[in-house]
C-alpha atoms as a PDB file:
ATOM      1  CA  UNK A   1     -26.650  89.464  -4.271  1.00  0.00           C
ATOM      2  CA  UNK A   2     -23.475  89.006  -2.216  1.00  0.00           C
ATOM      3  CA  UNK A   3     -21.404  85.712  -1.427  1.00  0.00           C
ATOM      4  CA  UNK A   4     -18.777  85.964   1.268  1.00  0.00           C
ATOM      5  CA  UNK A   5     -16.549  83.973  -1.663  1.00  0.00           C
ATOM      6  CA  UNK A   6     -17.538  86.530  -4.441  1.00  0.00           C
ATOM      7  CA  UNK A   7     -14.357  89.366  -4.876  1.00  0.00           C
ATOM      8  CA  UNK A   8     -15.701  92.130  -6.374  1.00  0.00           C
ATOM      9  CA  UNK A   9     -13.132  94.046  -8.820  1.00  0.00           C
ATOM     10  CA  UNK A  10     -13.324  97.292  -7.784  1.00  0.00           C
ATOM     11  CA  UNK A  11     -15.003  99.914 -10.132  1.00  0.00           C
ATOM     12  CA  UNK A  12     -16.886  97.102 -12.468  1.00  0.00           C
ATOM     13  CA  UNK A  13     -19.835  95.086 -11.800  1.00  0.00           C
ATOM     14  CA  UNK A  14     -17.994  91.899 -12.306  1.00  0.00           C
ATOM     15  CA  UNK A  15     -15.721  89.856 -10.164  1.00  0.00           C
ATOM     16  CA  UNK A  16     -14.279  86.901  -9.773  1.00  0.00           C
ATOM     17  CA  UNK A  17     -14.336  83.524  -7.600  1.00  0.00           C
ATOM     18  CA  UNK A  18     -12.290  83.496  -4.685  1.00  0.00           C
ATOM     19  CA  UNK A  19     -12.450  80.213  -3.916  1.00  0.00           C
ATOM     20  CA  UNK A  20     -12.220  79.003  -7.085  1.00  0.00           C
ATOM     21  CA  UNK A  21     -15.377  77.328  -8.234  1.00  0.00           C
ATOM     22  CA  UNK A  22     -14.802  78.891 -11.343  1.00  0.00           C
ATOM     23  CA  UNK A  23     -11.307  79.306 -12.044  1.00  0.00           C
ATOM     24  CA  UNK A  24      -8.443  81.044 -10.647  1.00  0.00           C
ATOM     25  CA  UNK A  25      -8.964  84.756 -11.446  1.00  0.00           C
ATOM     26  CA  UNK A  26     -11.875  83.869 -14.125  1.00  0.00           C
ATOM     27  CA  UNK A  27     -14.175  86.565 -13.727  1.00  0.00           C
ATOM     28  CA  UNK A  28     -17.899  85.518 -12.931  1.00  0.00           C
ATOM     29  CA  UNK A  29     -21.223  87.333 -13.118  1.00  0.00           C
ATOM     30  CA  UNK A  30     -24.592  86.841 -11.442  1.00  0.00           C
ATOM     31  CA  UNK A  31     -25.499  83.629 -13.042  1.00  0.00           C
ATOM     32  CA  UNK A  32     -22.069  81.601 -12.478  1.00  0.00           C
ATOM     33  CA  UNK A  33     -22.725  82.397  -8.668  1.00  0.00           C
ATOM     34  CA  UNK A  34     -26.259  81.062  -9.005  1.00  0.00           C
ATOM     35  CA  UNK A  35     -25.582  77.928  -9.746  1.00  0.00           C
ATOM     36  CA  UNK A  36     -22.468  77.653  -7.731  1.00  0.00           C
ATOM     37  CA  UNK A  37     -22.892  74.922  -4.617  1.00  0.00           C
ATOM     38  CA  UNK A  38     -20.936  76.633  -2.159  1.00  0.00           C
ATOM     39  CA  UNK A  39     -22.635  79.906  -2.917  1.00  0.00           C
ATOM     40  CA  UNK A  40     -22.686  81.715   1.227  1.00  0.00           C
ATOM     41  CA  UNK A  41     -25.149  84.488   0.922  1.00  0.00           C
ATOM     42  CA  UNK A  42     -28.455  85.688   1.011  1.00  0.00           C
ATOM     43  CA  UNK A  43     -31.402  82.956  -0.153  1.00  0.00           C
ATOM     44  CA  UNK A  44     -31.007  83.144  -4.054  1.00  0.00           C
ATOM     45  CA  UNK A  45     -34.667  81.728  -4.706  1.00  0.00           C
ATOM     46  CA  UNK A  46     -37.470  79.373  -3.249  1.00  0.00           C
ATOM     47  CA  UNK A  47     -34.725  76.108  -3.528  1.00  0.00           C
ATOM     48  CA  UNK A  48     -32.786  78.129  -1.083  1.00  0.00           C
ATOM     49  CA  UNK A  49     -35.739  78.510   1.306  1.00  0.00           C
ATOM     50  CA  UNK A  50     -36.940  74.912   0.975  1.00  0.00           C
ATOM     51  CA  UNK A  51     -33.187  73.696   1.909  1.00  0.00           C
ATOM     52  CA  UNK A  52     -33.120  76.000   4.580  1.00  0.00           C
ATOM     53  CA  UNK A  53     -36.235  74.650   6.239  1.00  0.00           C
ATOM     54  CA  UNK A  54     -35.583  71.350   5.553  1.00  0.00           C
ATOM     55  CA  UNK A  55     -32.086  72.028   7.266  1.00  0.00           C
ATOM     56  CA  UNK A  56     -33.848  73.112  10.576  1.00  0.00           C
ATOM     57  CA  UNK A  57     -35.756  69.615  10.643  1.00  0.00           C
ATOM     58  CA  UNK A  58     -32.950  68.269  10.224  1.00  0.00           C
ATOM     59  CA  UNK A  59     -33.487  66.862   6.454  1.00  0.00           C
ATOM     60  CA  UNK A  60     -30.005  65.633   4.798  1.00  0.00           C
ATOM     61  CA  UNK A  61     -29.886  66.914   1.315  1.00  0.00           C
ATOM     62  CA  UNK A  62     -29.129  64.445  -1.419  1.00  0.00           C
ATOM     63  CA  UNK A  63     -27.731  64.671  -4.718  1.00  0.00           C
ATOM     64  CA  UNK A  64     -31.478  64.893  -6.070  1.00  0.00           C
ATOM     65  CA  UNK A  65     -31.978  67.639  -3.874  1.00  0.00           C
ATOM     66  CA  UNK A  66     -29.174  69.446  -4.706  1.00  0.00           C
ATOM     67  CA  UNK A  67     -30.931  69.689  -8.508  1.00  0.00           C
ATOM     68  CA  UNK A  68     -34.136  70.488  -6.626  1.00  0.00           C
ATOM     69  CA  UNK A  69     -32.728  73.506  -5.212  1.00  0.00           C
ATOM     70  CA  UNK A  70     -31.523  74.995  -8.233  1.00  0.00           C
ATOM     71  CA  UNK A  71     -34.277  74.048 -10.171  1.00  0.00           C
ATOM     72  CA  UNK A  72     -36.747  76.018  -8.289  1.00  0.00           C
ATOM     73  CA  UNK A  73     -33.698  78.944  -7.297  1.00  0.00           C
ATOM     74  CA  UNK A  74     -34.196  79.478 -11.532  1.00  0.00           C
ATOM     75  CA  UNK A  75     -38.290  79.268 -11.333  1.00  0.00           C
ATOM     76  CA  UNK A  76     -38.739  81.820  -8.460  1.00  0.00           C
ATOM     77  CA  UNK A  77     -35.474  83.579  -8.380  1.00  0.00           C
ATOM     78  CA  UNK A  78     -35.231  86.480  -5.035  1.00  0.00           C
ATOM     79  CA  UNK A  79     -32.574  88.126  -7.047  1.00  0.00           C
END
């Protein structure tokens, strides 16, 4: 899994937030990046691909959906 805000460490599997979701320099894993709401990469799960078709119609999200999302990202995870 790769998010354009995810900085890799070099030589480890961890990382850390660059825009700061998580804390300055906190290092993150997998499941921080999961969850995060401005997460920019690949579909994490079938959330993901409901928002994204939804999106195309041209279906606002709402805060339920938001919860939605992640709910089902966790059920049937890609990743």
């Amino acid at each position: 899994m790769t998010c354009k805000y995810f900085a890799r460490i070099p030589d480890t599997t961890t990382g850390y937030c660059a825009i700061g979701a998580y804390g300055d320099g906190v290092q993150v894993g997998r499941s921080a990046c999961m969850a995060c709401p401005k997460y920019d990469g690949p579909q994490r799960g079938l959330g993901d691909t409901i928002a994204f078709i939804s999106g195309v119609f041209g279906v606002k999200p709402c805060g339920g959906c938001k919860q939605r999302q992640q709910t089902l990202n966790e059920a049937v995870s890609y990743v």
